[in-house]
C-alpha atoms as a PDB file:
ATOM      1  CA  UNK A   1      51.162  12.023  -0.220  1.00  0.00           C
ATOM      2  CA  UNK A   2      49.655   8.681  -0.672  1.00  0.00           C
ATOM      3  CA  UNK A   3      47.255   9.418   2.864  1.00  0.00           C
ATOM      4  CA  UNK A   4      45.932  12.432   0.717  1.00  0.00           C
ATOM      5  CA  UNK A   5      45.582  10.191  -2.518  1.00  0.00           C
ATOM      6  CA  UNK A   6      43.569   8.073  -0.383  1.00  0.00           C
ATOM      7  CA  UNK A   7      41.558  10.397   1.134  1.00  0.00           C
ATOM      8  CA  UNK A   8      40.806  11.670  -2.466  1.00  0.00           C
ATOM      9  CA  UNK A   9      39.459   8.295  -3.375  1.00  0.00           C
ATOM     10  CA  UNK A  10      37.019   8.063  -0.279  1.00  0.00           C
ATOM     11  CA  UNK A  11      35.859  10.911  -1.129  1.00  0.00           C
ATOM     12  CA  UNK A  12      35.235  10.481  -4.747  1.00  0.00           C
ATOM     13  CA  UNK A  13      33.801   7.128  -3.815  1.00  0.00           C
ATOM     14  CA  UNK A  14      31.486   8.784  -1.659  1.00  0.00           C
ATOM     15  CA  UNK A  15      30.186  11.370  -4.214  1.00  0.00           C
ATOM     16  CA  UNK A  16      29.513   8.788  -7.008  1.00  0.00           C
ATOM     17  CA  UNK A  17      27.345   6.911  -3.950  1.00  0.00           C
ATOM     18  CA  UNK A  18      25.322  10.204  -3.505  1.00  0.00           C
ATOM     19  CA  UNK A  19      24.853  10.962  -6.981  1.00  0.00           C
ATOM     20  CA  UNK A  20      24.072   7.154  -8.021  1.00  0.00           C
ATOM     21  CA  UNK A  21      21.238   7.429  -4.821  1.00  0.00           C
ATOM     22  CA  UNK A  22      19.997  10.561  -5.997  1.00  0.00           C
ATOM     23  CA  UNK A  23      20.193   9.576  -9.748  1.00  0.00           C
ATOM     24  CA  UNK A  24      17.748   6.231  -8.925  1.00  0.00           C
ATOM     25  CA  UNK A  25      15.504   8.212  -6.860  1.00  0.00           C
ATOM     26  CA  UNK A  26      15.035  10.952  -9.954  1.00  0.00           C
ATOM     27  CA  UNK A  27      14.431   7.832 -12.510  1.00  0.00           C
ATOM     28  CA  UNK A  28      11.135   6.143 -10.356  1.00  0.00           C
ATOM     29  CA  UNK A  29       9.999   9.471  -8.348  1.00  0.00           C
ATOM     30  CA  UNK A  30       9.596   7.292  -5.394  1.00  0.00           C
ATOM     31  CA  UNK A  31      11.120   9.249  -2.458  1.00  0.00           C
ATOM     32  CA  UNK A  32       7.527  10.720  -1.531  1.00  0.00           C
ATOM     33  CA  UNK A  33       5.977   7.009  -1.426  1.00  0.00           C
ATOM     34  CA  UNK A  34       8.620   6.136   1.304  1.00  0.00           C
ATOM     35  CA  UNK A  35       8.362   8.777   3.834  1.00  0.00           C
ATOM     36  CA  UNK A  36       4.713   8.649   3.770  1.00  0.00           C
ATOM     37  CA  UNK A  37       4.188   4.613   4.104  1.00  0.00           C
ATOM     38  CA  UNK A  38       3.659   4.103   7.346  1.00  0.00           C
ATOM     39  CA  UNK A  39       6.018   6.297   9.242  1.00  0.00           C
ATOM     40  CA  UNK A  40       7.767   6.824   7.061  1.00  0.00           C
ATOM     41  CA  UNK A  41       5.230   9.816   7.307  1.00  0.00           C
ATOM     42  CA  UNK A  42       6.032   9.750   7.043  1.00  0.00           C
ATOM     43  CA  UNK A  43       4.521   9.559   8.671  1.00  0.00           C
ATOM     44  CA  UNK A  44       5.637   9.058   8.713  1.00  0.00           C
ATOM     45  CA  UNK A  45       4.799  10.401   8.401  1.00  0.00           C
ATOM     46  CA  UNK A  46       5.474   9.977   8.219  1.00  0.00           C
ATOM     47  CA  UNK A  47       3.564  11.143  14.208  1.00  0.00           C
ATOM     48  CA  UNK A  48       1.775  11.255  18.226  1.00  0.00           C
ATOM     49  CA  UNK A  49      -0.257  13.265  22.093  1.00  0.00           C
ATOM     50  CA  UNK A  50       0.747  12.625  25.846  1.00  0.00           C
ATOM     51  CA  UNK A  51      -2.916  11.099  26.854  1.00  0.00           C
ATOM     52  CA  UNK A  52      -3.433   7.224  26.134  1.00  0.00           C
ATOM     53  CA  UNK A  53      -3.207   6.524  22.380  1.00  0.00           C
ATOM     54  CA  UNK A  54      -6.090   5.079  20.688  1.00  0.00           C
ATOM     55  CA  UNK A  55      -4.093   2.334  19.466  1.00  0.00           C
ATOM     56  CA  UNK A  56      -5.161  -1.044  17.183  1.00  0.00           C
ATOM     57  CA  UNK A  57      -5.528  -3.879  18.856  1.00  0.00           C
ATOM     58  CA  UNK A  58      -1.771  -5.598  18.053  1.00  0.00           C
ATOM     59  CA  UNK A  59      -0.631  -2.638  18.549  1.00  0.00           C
ATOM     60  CA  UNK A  60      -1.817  -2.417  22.085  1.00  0.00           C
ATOM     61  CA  UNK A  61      -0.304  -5.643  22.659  1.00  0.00           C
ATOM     62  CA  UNK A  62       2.550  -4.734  21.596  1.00  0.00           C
ATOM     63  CA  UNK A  63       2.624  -1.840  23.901  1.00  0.00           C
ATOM     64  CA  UNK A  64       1.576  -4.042  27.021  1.00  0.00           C
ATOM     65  CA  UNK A  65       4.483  -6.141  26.647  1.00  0.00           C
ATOM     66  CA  UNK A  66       6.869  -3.432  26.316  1.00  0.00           C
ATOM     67  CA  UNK A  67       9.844  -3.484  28.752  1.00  0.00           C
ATOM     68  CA  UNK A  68       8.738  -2.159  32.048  1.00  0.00           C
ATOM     69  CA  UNK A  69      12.468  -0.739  32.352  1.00  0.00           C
ATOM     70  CA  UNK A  70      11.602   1.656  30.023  1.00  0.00           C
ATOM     71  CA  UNK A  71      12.500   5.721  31.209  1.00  0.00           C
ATOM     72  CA  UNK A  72       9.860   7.655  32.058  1.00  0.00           C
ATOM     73  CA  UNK A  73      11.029   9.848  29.034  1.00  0.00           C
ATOM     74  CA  UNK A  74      10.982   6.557  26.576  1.00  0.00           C
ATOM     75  CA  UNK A  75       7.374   5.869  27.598  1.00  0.00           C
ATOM     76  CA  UNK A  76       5.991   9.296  27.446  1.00  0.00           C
ATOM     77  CA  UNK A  77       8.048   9.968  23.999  1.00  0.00           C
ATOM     78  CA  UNK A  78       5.354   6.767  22.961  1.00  0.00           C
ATOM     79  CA  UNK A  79       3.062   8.164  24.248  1.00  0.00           C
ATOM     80  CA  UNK A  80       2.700  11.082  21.971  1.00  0.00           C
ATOM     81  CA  UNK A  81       4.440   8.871  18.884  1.00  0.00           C
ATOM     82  CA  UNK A  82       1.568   6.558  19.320  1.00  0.00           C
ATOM     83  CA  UNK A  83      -1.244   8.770  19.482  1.00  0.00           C
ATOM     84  CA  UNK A  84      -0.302  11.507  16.535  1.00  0.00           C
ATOM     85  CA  UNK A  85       0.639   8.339  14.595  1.00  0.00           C
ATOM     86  CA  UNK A  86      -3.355   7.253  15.321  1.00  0.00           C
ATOM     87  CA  UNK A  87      -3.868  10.906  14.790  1.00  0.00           C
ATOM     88  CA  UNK A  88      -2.417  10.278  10.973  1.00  0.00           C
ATOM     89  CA  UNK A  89      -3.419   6.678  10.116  1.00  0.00           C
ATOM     90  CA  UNK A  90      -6.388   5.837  12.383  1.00  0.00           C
ATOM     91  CA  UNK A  91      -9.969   4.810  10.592  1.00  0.00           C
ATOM     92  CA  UNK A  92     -11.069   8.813  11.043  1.00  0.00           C
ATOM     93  CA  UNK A  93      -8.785   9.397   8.217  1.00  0.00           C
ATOM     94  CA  UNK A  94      -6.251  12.354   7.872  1.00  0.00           C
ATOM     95  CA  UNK A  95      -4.931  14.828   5.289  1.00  0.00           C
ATOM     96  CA  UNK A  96      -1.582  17.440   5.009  1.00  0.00           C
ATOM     97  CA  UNK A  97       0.520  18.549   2.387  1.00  0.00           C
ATOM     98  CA  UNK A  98       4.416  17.816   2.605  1.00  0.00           C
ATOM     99  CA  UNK A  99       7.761  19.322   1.072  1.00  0.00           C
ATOM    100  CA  UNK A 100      10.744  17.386   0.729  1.00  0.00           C
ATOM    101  CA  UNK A 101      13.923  19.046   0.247  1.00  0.00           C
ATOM    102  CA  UNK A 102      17.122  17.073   0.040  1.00  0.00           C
ATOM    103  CA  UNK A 103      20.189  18.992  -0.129  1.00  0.00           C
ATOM    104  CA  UNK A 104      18.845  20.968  -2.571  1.00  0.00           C
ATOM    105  CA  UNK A 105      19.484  18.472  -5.346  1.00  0.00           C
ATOM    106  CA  UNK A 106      15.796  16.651  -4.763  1.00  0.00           C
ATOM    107  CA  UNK A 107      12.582  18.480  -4.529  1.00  0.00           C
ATOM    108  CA  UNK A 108       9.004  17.520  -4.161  1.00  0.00           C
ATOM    109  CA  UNK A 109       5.908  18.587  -2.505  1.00  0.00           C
ATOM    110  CA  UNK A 110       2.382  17.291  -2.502  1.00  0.00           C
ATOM    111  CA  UNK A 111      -0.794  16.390  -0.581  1.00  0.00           C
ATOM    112  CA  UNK A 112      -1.521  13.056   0.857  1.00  0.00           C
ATOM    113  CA  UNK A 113      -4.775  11.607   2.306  1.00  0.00           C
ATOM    114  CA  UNK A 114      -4.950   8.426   4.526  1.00  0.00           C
ATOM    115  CA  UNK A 115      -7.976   6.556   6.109  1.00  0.00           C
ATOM    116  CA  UNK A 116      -7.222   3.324   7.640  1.00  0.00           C
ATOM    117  CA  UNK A 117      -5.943   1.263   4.516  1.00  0.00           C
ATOM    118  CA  UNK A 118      -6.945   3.614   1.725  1.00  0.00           C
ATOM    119  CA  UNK A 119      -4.933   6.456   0.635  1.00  0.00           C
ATOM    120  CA  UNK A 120      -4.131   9.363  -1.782  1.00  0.00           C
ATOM    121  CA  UNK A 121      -1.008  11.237  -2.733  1.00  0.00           C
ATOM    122  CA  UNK A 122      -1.051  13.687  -5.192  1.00  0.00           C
ATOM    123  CA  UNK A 123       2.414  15.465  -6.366  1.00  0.00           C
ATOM    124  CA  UNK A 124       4.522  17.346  -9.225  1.00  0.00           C
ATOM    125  CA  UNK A 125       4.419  14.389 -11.313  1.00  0.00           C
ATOM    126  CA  UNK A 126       2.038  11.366 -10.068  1.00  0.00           C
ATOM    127  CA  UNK A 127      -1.469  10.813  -8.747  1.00  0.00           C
ATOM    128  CA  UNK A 128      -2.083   7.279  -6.571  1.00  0.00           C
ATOM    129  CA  UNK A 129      -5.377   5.848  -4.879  1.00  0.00           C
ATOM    130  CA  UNK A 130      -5.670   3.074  -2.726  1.00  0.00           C
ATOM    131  CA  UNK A 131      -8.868   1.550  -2.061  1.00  0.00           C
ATOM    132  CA  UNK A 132      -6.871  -0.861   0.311  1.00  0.00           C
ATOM    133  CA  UNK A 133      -7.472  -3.493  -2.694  1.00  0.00           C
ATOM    134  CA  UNK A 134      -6.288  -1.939  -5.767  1.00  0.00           C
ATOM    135  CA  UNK A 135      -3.142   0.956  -5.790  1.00  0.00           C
ATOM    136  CA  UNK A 136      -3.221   2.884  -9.220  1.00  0.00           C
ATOM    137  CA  UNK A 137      -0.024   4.922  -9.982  1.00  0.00           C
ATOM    138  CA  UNK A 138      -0.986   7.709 -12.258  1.00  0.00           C
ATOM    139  CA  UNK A 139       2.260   9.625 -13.996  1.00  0.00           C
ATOM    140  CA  UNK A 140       0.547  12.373 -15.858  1.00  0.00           C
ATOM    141  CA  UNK A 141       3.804  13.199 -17.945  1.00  0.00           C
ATOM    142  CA  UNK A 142       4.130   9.664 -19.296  1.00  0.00           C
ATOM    143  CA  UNK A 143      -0.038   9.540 -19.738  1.00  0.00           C
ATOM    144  CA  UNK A 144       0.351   6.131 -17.690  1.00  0.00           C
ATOM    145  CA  UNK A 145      -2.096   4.011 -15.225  1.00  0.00           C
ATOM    146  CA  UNK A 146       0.154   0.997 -13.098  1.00  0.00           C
ATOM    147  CA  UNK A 147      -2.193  -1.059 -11.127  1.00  0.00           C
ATOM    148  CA  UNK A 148      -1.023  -2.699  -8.588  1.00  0.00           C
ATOM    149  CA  UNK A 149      -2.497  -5.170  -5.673  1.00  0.00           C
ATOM    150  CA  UNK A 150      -3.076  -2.802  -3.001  1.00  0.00           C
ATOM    151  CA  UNK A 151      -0.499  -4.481  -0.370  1.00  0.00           C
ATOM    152  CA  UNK A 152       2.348  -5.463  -2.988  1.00  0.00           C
ATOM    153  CA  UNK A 153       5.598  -5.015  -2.458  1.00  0.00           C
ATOM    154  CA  UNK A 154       6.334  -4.541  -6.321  1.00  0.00           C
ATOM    155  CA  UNK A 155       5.006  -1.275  -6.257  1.00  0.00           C
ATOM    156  CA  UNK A 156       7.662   0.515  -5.029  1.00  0.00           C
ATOM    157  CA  UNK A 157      11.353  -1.415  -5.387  1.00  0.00           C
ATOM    158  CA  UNK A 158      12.383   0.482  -1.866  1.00  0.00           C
ATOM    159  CA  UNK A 159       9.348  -0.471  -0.059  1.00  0.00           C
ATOM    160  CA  UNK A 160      10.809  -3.660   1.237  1.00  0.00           C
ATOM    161  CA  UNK A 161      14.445  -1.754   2.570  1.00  0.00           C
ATOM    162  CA  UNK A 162      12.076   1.295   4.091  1.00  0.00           C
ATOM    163  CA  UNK A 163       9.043  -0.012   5.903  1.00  0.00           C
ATOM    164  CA  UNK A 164       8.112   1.782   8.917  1.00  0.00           C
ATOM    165  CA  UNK A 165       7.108  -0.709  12.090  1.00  0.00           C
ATOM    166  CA  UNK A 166       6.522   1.477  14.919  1.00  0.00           C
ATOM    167  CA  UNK A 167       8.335  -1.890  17.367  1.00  0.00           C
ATOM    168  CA  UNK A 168      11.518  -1.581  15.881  1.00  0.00           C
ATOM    169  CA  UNK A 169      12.756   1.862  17.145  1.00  0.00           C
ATOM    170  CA  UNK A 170      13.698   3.490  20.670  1.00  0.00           C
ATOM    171  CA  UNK A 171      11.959   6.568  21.907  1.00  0.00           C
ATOM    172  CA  UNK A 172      12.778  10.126  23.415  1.00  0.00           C
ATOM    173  CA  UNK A 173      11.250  13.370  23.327  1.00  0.00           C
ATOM    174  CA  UNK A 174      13.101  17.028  24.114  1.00  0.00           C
ATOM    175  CA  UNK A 175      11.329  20.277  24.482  1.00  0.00           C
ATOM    176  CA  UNK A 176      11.615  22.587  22.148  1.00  0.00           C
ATOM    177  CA  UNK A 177      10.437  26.466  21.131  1.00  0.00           C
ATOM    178  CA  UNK A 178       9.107  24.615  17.933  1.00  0.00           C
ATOM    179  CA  UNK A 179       7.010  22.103  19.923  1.00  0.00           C
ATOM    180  CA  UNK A 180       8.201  18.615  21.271  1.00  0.00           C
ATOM    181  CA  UNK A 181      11.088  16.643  19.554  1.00  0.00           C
ATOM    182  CA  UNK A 182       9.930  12.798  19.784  1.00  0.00           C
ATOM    183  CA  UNK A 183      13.535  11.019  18.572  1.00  0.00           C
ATOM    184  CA  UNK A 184      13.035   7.263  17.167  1.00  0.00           C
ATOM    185  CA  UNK A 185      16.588   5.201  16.934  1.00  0.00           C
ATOM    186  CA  UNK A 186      16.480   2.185  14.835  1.00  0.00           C
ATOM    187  CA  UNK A 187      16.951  -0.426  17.090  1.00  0.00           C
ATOM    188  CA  UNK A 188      20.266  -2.827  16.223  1.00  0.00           C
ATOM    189  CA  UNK A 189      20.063  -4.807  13.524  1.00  0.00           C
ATOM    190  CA  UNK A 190      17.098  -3.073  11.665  1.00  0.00           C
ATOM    191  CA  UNK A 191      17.512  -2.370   8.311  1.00  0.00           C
ATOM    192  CA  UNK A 192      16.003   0.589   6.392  1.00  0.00           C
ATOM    193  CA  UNK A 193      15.407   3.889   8.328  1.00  0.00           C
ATOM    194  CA  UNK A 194      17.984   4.438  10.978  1.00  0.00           C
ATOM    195  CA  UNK A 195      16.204   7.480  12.211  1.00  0.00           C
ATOM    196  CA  UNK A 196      13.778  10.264  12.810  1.00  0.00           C
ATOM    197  CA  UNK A 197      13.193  13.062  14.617  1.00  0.00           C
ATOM    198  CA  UNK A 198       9.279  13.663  14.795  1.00  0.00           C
ATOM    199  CA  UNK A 199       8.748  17.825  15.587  1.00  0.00           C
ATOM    200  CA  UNK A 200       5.362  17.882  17.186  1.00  0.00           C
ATOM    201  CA  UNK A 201       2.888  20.346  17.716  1.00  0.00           C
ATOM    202  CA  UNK A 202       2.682  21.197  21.596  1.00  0.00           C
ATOM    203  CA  UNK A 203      -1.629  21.787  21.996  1.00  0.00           C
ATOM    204  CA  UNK A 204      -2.799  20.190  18.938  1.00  0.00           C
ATOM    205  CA  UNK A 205      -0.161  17.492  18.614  1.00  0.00           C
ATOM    206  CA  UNK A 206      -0.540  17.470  15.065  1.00  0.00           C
ATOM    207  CA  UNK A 207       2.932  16.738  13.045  1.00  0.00           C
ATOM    208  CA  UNK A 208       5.140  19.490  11.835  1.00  0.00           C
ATOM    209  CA  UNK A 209       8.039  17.468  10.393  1.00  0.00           C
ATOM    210  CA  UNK A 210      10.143  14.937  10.190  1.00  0.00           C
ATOM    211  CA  UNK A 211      13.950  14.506   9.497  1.00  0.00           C
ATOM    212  CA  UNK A 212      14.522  11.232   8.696  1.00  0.00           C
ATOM    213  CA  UNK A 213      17.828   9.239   8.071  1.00  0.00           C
ATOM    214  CA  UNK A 214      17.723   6.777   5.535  1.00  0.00           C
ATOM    215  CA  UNK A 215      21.835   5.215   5.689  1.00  0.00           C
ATOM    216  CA  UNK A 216      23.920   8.140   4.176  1.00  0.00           C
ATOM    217  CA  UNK A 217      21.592  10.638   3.456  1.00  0.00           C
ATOM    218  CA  UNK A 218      19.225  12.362   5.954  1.00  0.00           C
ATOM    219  CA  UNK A 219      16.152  15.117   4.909  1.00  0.00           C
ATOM    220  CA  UNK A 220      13.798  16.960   6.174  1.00  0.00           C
ATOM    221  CA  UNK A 221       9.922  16.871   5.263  1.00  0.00           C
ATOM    222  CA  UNK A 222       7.803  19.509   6.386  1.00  0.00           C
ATOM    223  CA  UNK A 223       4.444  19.091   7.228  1.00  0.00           C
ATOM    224  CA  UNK A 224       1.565  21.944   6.811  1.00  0.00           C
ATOM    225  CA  UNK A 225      -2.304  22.064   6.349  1.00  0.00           C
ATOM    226  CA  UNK A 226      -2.687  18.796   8.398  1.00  0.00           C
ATOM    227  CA  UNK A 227      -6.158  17.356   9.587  1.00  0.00           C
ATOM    228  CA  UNK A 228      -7.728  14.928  11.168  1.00  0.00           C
ATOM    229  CA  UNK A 229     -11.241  12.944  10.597  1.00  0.00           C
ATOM    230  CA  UNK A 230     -13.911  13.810   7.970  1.00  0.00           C
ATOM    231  CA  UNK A 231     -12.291  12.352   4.903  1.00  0.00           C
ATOM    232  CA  UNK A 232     -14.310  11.041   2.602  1.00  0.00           C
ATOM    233  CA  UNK A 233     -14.328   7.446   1.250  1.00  0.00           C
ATOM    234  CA  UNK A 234     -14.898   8.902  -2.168  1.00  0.00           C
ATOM    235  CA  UNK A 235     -11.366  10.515  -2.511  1.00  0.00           C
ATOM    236  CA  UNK A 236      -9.885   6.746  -3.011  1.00  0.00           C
ATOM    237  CA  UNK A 237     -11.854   5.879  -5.220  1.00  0.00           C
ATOM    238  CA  UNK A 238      -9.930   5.991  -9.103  1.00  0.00           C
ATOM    239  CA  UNK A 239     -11.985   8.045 -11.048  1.00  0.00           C
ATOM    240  CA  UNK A 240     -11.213   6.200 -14.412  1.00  0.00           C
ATOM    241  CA  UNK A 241     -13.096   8.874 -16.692  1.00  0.00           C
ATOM    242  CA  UNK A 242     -10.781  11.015 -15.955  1.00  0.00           C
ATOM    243  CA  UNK A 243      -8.018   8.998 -17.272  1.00  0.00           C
ATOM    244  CA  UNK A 244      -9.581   7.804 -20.212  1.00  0.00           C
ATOM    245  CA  UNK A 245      -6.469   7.817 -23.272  1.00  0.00           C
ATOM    246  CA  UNK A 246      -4.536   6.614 -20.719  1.00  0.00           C
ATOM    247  CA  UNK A 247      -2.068   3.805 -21.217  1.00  0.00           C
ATOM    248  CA  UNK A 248      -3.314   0.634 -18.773  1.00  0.00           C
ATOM    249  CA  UNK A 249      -0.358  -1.420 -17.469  1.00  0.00           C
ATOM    250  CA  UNK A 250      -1.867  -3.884 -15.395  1.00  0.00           C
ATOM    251  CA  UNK A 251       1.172  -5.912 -12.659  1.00  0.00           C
ATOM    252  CA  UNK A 252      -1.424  -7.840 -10.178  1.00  0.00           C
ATOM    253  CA  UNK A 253      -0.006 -10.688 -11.736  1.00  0.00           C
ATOM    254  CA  UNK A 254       3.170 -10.310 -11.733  1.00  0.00           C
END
């Protein structure tokens, strides 16, 4: 009797963990901002092709110094990880729309741009640009502009616990009917994402989606309408006419 008492607790322990998660993410909308900072496109975007990457140039240190132990499959899963992610957030720019589902309790959808440092997300609720100076969070409901310095942390309140760093994972890839399955395990002792499974497109290597792990809960964000190169510089730019009535709350110096 008392093993099933226990197991009762656990389990209503576990619930009010799940709906406390869910409940925070609902208050600041924010789930969207995470999977698409940085692969986390979610790109990670939230990622990847199985010719050299174009990589940056710390990046391509990075990848010189890598362990030469590595599996064949570990260093061809980076292979296509590394050039789909240059594919999403290299300086020819890149746009696709997303749809996050989680367990049917959290739903969102949207279309992002990225080009280098400068990027766009447009959803159900919020607009943002990024010039890669300024970030200005537009929440149309509310009829509120939050700037923001461009690389600041107090932006988003899970941006420090879900950073994407392309270092601190291991890689594998699996065929699939779908296209290739590039795996990324958090490596031990990283914190924030503990995993993803990148589904990429076989010709085009363009992403298709990503189920990411985040502790308890895990979801799936599929990826559609993507392409790459030919974005604009104007589409990061905040168009502040448009927003004119709009309550200014200004947090640079915060």
């Amino acid at each position: 009797m008392r093993t099933i008492q226990n197991k009762f607790i656990i389990f209503i322990s576990f619930a009010a963990i799940i709906r406390t998660f869910v409940s925070d993410m609902r208050k600041v909308d924010i789930f969207p901002i995470i999977v698409w900072k940085r692969w986390g496109f979610l790109f990670l975007l939230i990622v990847v092709g199985l010719i050299s990457p174009q990589l940056t140039s710390a990046q391509s240190k990075k990848a010189k110094s890598a362990p030469q132990e590595q599996s064949a499959n570990a260093r061809q899963a980076r292979q296509i990880f590394d050039r789909t992610y240059q594919m999403v957030f290299g300086a020819q720019g890149s746009t696709l729309h997303y749809a996050v589902n989680i367990i049917g309790i959290y739903k969102t959808e949207g279309t992002i741009w990225y080009k280098g440092k400068k990027s766009k997300f447009v959803d159900e609720k919020y607009n943002a640009f990024s010039d890669g100076v300024t970030y200005y969070l537009v929440e149309r409901k509310k009829k509120t502009v939050s700037i923001y310095d461009a690389n600041s942390d107090k932006r988003d309140k899970y941006a420090t616990k879900f950073k994407f760093e392309p270092e601190n994972f291991l890689y594998s890839i699996a065929d699939s009917d779908e296209g290739f399955v590039v795996t990324l395990k958090a490596k031990k002792g990283v914190k924030g994402i503990k995993e993803i499974h990148a589904l990429i497109d076989k010709k085009t290597r363009y992403p298709l989606s990503l189920r990411i792990k985040l502790g308890i809960i895990s979801t799936t964000v599929k990826i559609s309408n993507f392409k790459s190169g030919n974005i604009s510089d104007d589409l990061f730019v905040f168009p502040r006419q448009k927003y004119q009535g709009y309550q200014i709350i200004d947090k640079r110096n915060e």
